[in-house]
PDB file of N, CA and C in Angstrom:
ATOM      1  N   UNK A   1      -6.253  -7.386 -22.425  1.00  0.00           N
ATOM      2  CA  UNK A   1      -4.976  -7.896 -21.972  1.00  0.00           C
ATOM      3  C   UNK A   1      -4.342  -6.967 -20.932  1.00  0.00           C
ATOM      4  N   UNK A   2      -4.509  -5.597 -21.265  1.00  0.00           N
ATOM      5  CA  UNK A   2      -3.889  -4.610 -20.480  1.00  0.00           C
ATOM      6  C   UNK A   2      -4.629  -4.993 -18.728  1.00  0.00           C
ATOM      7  N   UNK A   3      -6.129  -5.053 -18.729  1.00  0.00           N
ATOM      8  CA  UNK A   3      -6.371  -5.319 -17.482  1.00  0.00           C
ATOM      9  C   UNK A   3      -5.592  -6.521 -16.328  1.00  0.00           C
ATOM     10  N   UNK A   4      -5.755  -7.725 -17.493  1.00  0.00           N
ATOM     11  CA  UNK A   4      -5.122  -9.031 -16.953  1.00  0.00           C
ATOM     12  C   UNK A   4      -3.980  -8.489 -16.637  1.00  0.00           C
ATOM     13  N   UNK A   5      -2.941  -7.958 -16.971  1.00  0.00           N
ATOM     14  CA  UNK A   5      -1.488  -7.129 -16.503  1.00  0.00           C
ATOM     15  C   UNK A   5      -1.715  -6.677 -15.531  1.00  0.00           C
ATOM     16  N   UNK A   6      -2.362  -5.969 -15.281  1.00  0.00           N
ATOM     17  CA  UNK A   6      -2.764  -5.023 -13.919  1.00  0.00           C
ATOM     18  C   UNK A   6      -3.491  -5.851 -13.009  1.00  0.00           C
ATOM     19  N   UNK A   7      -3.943  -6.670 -13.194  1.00  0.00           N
ATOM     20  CA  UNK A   7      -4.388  -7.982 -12.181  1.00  0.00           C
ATOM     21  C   UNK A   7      -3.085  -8.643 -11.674  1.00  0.00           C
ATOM     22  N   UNK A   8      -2.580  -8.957 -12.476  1.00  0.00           N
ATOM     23  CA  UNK A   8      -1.699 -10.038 -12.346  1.00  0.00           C
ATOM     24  C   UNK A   8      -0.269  -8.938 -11.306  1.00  0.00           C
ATOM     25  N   UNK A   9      -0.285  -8.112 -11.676  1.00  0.00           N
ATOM     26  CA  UNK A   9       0.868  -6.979 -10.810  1.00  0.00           C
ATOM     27  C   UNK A   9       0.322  -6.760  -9.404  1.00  0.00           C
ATOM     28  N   UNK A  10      -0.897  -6.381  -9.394  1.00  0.00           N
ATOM     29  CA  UNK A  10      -1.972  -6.044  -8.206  1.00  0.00           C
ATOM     30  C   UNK A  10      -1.506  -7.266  -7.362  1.00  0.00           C
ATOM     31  N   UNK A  11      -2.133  -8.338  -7.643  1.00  0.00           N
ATOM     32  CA  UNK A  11      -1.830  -9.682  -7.246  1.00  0.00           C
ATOM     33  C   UNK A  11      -0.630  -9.783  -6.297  1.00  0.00           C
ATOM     34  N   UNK A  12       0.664  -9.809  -7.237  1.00  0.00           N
ATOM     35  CA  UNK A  12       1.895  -9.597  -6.987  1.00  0.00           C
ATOM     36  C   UNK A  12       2.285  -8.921  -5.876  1.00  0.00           C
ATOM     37  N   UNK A  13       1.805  -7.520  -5.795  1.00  0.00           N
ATOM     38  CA  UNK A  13       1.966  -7.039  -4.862  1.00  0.00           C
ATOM     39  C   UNK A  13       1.320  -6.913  -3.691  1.00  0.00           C
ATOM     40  N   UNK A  14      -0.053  -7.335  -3.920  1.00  0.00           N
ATOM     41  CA  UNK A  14      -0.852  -7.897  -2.464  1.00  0.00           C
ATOM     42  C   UNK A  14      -0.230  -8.950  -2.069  1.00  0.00           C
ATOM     43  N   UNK A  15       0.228  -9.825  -2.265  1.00  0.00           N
ATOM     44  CA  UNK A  15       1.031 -11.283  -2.102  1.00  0.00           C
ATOM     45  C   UNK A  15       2.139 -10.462  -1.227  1.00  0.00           C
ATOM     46  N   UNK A  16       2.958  -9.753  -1.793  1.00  0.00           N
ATOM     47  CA  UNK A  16       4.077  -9.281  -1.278  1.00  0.00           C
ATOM     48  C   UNK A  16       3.555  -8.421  -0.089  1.00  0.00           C
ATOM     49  N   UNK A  17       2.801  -7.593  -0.145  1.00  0.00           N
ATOM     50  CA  UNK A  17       2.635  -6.856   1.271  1.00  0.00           C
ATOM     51  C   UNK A  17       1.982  -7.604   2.514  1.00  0.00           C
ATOM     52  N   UNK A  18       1.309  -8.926   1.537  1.00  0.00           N
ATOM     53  CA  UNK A  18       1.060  -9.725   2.761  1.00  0.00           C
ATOM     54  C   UNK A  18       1.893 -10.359   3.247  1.00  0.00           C
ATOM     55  N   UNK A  19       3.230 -11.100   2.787  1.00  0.00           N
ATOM     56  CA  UNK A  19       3.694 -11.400   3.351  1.00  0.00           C
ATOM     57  C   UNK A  19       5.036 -10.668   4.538  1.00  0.00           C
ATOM     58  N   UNK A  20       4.837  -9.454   4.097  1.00  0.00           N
ATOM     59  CA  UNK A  20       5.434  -8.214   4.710  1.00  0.00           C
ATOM     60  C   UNK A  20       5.291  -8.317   5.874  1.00  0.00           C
ATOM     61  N   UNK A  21       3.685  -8.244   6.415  1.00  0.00           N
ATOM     62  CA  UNK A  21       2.826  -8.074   7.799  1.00  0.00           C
ATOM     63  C   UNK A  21       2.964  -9.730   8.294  1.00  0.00           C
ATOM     64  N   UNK A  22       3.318 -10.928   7.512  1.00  0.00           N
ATOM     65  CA  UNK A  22       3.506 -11.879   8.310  1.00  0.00           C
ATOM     66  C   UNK A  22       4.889 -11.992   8.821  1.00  0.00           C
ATOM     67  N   UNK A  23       5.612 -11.370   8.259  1.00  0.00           N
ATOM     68  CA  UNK A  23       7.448 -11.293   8.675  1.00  0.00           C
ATOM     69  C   UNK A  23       7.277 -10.581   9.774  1.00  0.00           C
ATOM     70  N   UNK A  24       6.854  -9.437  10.002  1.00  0.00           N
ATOM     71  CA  UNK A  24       6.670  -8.324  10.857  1.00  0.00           C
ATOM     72  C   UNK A  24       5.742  -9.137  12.054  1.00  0.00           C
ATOM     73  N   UNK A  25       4.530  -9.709  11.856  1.00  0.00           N
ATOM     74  CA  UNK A  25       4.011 -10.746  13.070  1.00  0.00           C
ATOM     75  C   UNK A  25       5.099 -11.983  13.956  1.00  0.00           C
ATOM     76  N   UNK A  26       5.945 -12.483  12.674  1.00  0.00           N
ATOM     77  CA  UNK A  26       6.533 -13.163  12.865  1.00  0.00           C
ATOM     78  C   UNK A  26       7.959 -12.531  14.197  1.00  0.00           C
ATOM     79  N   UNK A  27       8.534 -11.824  13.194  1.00  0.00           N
ATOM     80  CA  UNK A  27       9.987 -11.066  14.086  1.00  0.00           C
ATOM     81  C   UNK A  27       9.582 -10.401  14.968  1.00  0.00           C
ATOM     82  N   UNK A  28       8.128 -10.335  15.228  1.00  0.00           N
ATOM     83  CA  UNK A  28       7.767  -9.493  16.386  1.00  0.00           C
ATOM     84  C   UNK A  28       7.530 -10.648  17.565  1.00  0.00           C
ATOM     85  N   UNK A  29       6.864 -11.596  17.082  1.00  0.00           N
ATOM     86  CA  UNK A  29       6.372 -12.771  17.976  1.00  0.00           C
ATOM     87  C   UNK A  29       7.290 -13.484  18.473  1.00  0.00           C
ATOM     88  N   UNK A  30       9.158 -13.562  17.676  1.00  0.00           N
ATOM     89  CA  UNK A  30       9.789 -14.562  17.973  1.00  0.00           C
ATOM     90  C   UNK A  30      11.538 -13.905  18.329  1.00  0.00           C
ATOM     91  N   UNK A  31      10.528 -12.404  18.516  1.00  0.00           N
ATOM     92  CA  UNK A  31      11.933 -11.908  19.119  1.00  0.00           C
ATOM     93  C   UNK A  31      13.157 -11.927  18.011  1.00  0.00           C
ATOM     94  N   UNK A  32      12.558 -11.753  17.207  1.00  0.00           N
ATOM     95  CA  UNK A  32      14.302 -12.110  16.457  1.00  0.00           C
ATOM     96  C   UNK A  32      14.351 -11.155  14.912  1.00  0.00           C
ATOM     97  N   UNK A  33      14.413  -9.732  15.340  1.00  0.00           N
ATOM     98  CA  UNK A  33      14.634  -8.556  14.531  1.00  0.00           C
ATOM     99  C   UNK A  33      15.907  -8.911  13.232  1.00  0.00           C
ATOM    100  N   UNK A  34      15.213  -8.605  12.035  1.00  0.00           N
ATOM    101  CA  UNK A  34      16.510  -8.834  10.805  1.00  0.00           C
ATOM    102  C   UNK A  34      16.202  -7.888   9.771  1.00  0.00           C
ATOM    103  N   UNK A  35      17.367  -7.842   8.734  1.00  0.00           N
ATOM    104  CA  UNK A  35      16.868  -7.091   7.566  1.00  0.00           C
ATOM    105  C   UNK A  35      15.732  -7.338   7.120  1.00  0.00           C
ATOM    106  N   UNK A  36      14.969  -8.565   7.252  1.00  0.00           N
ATOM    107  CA  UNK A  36      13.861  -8.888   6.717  1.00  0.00           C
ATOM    108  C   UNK A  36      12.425  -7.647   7.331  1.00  0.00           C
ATOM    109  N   UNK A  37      12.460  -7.312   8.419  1.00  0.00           N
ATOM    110  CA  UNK A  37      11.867  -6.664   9.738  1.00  0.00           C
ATOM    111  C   UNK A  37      11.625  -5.283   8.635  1.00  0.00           C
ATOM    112  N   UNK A  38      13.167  -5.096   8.599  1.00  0.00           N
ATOM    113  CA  UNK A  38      13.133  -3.515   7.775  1.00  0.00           C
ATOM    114  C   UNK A  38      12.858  -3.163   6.424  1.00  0.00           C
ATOM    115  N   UNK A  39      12.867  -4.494   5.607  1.00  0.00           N
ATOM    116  CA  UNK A  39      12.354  -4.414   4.653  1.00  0.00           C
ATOM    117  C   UNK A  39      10.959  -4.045   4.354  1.00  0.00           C
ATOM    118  N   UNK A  40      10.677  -5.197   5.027  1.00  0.00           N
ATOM    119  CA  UNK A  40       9.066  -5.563   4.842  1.00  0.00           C
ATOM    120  C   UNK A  40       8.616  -4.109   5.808  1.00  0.00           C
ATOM    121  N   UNK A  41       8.912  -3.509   6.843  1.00  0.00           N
ATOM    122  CA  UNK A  41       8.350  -1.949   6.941  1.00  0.00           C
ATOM    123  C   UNK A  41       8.740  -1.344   5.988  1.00  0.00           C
ATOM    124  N   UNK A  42       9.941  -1.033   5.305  1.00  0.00           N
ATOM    125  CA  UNK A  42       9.952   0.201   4.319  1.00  0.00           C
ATOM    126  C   UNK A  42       8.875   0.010   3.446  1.00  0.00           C
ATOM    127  N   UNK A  43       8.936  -1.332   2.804  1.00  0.00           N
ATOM    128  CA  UNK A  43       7.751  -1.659   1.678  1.00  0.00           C
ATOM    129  C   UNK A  43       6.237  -1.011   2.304  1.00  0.00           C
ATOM    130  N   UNK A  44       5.959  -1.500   3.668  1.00  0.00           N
ATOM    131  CA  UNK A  44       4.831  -1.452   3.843  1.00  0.00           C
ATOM    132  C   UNK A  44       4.449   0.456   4.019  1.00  0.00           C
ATOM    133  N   UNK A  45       5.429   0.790   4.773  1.00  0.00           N
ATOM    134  CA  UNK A  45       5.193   2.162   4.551  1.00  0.00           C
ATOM    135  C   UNK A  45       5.196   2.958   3.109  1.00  0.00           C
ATOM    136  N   UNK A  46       6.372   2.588   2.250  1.00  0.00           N
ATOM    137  CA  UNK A  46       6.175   3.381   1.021  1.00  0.00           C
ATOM    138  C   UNK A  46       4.525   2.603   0.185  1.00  0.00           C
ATOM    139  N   UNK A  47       4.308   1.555   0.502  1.00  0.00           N
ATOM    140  CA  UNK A  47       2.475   1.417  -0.228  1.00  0.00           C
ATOM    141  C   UNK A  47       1.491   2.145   0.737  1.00  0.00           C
ATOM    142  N   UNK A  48       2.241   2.701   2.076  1.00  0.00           N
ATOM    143  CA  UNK A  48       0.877   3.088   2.742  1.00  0.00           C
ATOM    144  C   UNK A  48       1.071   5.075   2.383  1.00  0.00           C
ATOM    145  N   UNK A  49       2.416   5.466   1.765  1.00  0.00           N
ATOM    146  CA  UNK A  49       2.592   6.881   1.470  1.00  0.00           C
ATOM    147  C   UNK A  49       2.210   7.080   0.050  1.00  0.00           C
ATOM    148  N   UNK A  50       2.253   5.883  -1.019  1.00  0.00           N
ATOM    149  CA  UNK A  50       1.631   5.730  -2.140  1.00  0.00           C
ATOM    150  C   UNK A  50      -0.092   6.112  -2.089  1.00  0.00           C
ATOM    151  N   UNK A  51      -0.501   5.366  -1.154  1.00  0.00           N
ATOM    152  CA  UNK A  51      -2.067   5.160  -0.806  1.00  0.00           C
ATOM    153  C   UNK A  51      -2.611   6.489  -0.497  1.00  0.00           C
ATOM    154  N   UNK A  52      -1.408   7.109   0.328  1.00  0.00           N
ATOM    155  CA  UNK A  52      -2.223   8.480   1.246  1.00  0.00           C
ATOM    156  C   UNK A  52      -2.263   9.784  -0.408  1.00  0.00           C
ATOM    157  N   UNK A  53      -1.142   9.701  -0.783  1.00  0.00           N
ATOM    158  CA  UNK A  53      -1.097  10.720  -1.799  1.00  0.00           C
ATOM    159  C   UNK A  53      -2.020  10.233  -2.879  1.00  0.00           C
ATOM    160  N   UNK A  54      -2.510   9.001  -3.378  1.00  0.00           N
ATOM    161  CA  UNK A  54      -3.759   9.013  -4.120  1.00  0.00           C
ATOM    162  C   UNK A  54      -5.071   8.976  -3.562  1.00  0.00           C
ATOM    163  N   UNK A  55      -5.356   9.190  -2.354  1.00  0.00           N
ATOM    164  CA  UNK A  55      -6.391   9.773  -2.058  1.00  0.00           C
ATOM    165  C   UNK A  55      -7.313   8.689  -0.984  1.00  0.00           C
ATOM    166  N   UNK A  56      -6.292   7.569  -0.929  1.00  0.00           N
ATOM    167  CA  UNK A  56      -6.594   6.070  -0.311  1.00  0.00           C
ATOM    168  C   UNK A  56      -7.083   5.364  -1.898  1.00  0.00           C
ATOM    169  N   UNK A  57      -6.448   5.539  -2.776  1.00  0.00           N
ATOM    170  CA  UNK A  57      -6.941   4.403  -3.756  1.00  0.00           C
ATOM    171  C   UNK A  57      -5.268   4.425  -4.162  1.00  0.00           C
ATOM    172  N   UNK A  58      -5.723   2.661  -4.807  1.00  0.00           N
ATOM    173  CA  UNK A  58      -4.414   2.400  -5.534  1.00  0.00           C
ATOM    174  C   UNK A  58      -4.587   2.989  -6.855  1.00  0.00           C
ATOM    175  N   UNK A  59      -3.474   3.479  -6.979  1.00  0.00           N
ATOM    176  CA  UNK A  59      -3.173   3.931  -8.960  1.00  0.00           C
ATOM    177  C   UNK A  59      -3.466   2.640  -9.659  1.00  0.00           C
ATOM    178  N   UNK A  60      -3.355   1.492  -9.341  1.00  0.00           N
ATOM    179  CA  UNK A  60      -3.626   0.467 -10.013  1.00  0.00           C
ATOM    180  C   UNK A  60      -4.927   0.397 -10.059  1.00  0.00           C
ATOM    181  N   UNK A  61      -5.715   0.654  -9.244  1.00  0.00           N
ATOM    182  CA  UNK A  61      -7.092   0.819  -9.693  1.00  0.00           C
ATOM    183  C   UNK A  61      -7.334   1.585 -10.720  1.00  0.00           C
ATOM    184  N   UNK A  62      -7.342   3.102  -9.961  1.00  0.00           N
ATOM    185  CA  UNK A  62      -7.256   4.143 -10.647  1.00  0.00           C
ATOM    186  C   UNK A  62      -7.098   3.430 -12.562  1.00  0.00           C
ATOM    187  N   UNK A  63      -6.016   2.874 -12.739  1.00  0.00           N
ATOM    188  CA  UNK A  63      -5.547   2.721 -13.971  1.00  0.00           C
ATOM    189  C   UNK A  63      -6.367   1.553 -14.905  1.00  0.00           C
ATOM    190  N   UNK A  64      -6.956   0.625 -13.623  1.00  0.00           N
ATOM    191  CA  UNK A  64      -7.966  -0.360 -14.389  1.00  0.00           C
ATOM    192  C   UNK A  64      -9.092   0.385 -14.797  1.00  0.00           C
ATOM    193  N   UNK A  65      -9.797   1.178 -14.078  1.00  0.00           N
ATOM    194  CA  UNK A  65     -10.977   2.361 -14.241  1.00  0.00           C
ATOM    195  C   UNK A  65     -10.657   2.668 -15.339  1.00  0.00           C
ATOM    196  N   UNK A  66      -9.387   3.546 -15.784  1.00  0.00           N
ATOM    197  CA  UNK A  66      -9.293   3.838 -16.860  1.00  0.00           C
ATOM    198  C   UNK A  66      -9.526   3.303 -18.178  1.00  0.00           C
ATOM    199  N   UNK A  67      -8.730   2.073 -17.996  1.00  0.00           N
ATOM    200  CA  UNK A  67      -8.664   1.104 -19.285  1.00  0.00           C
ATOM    201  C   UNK A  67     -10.306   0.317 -19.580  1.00  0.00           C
ATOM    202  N   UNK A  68     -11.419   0.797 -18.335  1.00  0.00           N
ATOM    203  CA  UNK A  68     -12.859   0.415 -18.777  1.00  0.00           C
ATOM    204  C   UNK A  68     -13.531  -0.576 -18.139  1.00  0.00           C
ATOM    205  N   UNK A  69     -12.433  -1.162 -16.536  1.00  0.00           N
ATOM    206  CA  UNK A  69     -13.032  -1.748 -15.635  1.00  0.00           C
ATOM    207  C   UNK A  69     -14.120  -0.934 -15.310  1.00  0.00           C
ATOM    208  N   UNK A  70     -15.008  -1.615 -14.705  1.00  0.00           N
ATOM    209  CA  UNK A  70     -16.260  -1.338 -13.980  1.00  0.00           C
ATOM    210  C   UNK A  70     -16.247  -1.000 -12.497  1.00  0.00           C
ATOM    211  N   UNK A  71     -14.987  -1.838 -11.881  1.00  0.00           N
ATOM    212  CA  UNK A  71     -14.771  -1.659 -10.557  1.00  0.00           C
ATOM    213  C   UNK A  71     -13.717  -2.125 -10.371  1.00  0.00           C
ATOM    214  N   UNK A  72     -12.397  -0.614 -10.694  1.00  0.00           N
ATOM    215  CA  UNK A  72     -11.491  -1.589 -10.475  1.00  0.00           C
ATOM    216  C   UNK A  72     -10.458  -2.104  -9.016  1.00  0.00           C
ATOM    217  N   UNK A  73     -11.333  -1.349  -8.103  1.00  0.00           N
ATOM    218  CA  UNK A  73     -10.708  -2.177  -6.861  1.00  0.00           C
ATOM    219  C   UNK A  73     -11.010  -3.670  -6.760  1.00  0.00           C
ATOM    220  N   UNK A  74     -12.023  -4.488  -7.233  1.00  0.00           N
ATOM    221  CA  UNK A  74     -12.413  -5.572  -7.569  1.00  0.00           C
ATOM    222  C   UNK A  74     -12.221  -6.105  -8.664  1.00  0.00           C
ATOM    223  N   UNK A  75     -11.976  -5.483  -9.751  1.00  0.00           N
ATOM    224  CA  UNK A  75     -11.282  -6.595 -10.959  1.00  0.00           C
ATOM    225  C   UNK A  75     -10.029  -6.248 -11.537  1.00  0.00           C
ATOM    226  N   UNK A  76      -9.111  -5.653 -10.528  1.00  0.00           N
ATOM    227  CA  UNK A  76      -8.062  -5.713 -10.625  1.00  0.00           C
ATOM    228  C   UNK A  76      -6.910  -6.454  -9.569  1.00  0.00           C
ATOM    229  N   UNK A  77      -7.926  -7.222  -9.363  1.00  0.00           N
ATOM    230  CA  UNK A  77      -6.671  -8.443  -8.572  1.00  0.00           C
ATOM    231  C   UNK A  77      -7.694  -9.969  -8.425  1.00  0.00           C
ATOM    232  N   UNK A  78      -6.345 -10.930  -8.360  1.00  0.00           N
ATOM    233  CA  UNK A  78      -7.152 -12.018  -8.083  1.00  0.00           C
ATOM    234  C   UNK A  78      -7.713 -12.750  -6.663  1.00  0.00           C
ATOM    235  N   UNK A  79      -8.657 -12.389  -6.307  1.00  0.00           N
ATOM    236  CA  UNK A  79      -9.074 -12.666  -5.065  1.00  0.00           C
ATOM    237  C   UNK A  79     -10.586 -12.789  -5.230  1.00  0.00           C
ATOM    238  N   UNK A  80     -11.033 -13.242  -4.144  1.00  0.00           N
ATOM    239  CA  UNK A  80     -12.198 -13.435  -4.354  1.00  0.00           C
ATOM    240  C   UNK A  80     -13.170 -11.919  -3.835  1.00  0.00           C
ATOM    241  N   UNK A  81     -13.838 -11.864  -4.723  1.00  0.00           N
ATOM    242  CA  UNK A  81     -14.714 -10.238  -4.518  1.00  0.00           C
ATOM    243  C   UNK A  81     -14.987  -9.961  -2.697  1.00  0.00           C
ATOM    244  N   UNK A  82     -15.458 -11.321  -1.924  1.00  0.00           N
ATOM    245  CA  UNK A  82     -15.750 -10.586  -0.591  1.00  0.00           C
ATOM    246  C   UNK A  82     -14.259 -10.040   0.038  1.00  0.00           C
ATOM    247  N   UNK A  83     -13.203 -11.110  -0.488  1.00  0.00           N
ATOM    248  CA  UNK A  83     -11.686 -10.898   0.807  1.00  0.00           C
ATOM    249  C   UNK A  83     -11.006  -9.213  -0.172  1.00  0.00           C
ATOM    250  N   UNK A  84     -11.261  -8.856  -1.419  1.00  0.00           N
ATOM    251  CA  UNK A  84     -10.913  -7.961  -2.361  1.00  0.00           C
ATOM    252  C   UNK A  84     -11.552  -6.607  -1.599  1.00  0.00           C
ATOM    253  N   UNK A  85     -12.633  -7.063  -0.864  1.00  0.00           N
ATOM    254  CA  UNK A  85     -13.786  -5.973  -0.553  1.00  0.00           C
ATOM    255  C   UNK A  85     -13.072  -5.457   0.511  1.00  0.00           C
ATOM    256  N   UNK A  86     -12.729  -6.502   1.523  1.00  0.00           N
ATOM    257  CA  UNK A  86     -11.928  -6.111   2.859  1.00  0.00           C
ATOM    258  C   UNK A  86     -10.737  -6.171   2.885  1.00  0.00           C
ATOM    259  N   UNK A  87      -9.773  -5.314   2.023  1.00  0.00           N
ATOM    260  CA  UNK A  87      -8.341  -6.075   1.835  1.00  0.00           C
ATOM    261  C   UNK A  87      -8.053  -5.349   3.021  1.00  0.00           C
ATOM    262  N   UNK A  88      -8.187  -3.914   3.176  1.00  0.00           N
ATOM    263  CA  UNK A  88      -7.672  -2.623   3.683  1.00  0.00           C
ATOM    264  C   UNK A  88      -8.014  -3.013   5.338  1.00  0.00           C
ATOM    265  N   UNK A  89      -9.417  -3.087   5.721  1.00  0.00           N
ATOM    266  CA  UNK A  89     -10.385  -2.826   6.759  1.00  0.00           C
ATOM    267  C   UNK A  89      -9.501  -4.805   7.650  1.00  0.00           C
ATOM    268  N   UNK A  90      -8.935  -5.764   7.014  1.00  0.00           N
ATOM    269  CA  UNK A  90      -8.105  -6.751   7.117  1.00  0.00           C
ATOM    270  C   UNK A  90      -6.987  -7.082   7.392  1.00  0.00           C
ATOM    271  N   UNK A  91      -6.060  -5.864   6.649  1.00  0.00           N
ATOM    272  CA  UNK A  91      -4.736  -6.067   6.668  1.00  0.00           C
ATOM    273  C   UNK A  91      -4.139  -4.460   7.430  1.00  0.00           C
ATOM    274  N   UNK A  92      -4.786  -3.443   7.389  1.00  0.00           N
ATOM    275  CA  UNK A  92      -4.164  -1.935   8.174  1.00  0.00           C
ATOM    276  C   UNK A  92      -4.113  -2.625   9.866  1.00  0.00           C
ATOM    277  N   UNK A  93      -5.655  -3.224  10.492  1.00  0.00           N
ATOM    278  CA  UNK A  93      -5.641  -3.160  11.827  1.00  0.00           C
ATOM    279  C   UNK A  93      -4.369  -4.679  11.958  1.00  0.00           C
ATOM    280  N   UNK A  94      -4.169  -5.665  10.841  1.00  0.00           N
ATOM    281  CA  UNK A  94      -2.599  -6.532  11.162  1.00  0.00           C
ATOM    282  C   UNK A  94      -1.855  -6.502  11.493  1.00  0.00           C
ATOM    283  N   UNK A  95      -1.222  -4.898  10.802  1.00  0.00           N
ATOM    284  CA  UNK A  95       0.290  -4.509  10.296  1.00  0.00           C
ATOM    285  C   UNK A  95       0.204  -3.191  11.736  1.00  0.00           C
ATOM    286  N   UNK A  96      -0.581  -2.861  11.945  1.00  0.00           N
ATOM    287  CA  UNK A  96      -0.985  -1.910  13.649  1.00  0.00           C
ATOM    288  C   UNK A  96      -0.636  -3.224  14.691  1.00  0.00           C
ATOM    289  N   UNK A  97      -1.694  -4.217  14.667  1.00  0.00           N
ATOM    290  CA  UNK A  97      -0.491  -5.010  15.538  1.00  0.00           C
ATOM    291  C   UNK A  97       0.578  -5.487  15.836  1.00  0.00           C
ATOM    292  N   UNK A  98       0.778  -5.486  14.557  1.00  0.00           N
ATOM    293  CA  UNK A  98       2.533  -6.659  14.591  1.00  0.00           C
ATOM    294  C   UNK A  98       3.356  -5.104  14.606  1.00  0.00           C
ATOM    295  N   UNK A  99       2.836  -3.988  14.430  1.00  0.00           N
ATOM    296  CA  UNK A  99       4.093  -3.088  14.754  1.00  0.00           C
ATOM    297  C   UNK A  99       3.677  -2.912  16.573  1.00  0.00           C
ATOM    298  N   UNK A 100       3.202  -2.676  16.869  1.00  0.00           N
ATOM    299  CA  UNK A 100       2.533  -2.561  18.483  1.00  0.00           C
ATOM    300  C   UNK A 100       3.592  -3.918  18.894  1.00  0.00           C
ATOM    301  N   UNK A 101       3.540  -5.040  18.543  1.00  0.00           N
ATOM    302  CA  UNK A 101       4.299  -6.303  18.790  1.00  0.00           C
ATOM    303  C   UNK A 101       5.832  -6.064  18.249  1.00  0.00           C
ATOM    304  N   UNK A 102       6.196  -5.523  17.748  1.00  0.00           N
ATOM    305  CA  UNK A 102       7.606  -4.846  17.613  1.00  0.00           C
ATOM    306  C   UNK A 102       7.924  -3.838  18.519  1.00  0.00           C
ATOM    307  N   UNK A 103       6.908  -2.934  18.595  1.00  0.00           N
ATOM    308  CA  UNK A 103       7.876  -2.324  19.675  1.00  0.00           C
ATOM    309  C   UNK A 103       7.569  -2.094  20.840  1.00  0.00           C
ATOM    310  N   UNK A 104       7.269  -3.408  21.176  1.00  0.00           N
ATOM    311  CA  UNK A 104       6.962  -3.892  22.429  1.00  0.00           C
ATOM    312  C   UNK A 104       8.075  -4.410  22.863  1.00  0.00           C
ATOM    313  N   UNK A 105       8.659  -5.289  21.917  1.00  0.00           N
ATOM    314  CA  UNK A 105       9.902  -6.499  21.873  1.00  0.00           C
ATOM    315  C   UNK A 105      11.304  -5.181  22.074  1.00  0.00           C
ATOM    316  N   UNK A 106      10.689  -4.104  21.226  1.00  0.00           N
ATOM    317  CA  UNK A 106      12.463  -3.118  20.974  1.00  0.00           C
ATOM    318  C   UNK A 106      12.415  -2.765  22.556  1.00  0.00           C
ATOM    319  N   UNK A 107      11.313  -2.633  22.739  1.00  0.00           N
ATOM    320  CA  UNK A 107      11.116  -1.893  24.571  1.00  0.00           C
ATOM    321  C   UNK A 107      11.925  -2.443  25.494  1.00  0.00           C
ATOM    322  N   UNK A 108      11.874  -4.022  25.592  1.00  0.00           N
ATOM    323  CA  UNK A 108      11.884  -4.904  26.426  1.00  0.00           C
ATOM    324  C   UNK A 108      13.504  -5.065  25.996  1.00  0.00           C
ATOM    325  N   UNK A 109      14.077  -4.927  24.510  1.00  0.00           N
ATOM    326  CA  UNK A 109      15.181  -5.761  24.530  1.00  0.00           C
ATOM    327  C   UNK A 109      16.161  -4.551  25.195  1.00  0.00           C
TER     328      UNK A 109
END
């Protein structure tokens, strides 16, 4: 049960940081900067200062490993094993563009 928890949070918060990098594509693409802009960077930076101080792994892994996953960058979220494989190598070079596309827009305004 403890794993399914840690799936189901993992989940949660991949959901949420993805939609972080689509706000950030978005307010970058349509010109139109909001609290939403700054949110979704603080979030994305405090999971990317989380990431650096564990070593580039999530503690949520880390913590499925513990509890006797086998692999828990892969069975600790719900996705399918190939898009689970590339979450990082998928979503870092995204969130590099849509900030490149932000402050492109801060340049110009």
């Amino acid at each position: 049960m403890a794993i399914f928890f840690i799936k189901l949070v993992h989940t949660a918060i991949f959901l949420v940081m993805t939609a972080c990098v689509i706000i950030l594509f978005y307010t970058g693409i349509m010109n139109c900067l909001s609290g939403w802009t700054v949110i979704a960077i603080v979030l994305l930076l405090i999971e990317g200062i989380v990431l650096i101080f564990n070593k580039w792994q999530c503690p949520l892994t880390i913590w499925a490993e513990k509890l006797g996953a086998e692999d828990g960058s892969v069975t600790n979220i719900f996705l399918p094993r190939w898009l689970a494989d590339r979450l990082f190598s998928i979503c870092a070079p995204l969130f590099v563009i849509a900030c490149i596309i932000l402050i492109i827009q801060l340049i110009h305004n």
